[in-house]
Protein backbone atom coordinates (compact mmCIF):
# COMPACT_ATOMS: atom_id res chain seq x y z
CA UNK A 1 78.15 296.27 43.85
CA UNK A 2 75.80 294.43 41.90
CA UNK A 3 72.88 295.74 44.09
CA UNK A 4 71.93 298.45 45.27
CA UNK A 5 72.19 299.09 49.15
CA UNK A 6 68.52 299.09 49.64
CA UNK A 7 67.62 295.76 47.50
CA UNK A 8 70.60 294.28 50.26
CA UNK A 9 68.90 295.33 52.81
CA UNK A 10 65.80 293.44 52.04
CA UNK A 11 67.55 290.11 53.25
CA UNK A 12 67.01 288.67 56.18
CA UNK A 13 70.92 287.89 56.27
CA UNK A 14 72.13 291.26 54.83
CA UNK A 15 70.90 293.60 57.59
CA UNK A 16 73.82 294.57 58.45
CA UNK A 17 73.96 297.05 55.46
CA UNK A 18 71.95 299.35 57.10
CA UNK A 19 75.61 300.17 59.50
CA UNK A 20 77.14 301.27 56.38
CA UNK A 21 77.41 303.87 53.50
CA UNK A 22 77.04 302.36 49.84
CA UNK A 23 80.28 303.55 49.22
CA UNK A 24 81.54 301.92 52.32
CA UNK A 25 79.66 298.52 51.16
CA UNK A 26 81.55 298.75 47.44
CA UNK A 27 84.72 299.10 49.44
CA UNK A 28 83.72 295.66 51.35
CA UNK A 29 83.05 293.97 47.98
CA UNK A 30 85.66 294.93 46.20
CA UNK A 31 88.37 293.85 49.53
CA UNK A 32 86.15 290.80 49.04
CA UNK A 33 86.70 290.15 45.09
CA UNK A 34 90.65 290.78 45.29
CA UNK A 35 91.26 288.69 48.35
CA UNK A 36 89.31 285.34 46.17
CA UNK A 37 91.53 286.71 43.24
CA UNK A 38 94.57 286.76 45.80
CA UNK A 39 94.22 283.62 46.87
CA UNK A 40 93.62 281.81 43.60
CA UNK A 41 95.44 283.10 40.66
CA UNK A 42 98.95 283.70 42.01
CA UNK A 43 98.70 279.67 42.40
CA UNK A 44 96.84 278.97 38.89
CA UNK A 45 99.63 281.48 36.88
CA UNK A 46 102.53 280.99 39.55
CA UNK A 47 102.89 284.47 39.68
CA UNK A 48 103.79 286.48 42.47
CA UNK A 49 103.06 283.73 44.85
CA UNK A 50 103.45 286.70 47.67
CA UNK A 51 100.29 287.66 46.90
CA UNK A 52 98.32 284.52 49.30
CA UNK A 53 99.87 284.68 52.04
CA UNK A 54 98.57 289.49 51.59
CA UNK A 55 95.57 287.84 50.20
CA UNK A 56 94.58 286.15 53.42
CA UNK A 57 95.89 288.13 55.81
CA UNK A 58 93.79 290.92 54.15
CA UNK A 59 90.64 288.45 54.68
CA UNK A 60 91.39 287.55 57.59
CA UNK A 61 91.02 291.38 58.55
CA UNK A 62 88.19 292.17 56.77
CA UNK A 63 86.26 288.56 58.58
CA UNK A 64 87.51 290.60 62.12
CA UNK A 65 85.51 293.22 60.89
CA UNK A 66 82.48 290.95 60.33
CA UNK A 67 82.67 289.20 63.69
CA UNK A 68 82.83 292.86 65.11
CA UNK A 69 79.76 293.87 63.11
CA UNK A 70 77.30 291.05 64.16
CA UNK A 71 78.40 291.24 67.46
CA UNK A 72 77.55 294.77 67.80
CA UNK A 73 74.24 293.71 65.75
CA UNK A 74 73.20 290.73 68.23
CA UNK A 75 73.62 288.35 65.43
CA UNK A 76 75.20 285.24 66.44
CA UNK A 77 74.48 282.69 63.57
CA UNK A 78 77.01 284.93 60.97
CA UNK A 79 79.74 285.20 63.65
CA UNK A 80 80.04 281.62 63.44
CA UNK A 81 80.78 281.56 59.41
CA UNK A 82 83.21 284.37 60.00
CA UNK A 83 84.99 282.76 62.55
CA UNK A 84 85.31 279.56 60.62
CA UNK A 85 86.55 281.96 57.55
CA UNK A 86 88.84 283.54 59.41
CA UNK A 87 90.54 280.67 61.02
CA UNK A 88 90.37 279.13 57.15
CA UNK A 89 92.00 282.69 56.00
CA UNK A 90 94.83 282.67 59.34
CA UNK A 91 95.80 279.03 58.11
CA UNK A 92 96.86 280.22 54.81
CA UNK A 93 98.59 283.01 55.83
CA UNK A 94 100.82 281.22 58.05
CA UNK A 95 101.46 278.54 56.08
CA UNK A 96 102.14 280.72 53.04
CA UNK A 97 104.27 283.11 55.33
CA UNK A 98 105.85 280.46 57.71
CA UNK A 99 109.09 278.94 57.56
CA UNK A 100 107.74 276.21 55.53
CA UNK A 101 106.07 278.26 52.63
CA UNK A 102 105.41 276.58 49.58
């Protein structure tokens, strides 16, 4: 985490770090960082191409958990970026997992 929980906290749009731990938030980041890396450099080395279709199923999770925390928070402007993320994320991972993978 590149800041600490409190400096997060002073966004308008990061509120909801007060519902977690720090070490709960570095967990969030970090699922965050390695799905990106999931999705993009088993296609840029073609290596492991497994590793999108994980990729977005494990952001696809992690945006259920968002939609789950805002809605619990009252905050319906974010819910709409994580549903748009996770539909984005669910695309992939049936694509990549489907019948049709490339």
């Amino acid at each position: 985490m590149s800041q600490s929980k409190a400096k997060l906290g002073e966004n308008p749009n990061m509120k909801w770090t007060e519902d977690f731990s720090a070490g709960m938030l570095k967990v969030i980041g970090a699922a965050e960082v390695l799905g990106a890396l999931g999705l993009i450099l088993p296609g840029a080395f073609d290596v492991a191409p497994v590793l999108v279709p994980v990729a977005a199923t494990g952001l696809a999770v992690l945006m259920l958990g968002a939609i789950v925390t805002h809605a619990r928070r009252k905050e319906p402007q974010p819910i709409v970026i994580n549903v748009v993320l996770l539909i984005l994320a669910l695309v992939v991972a049936i694509f990549r997992f489907g019948p049709n993978s490339f």
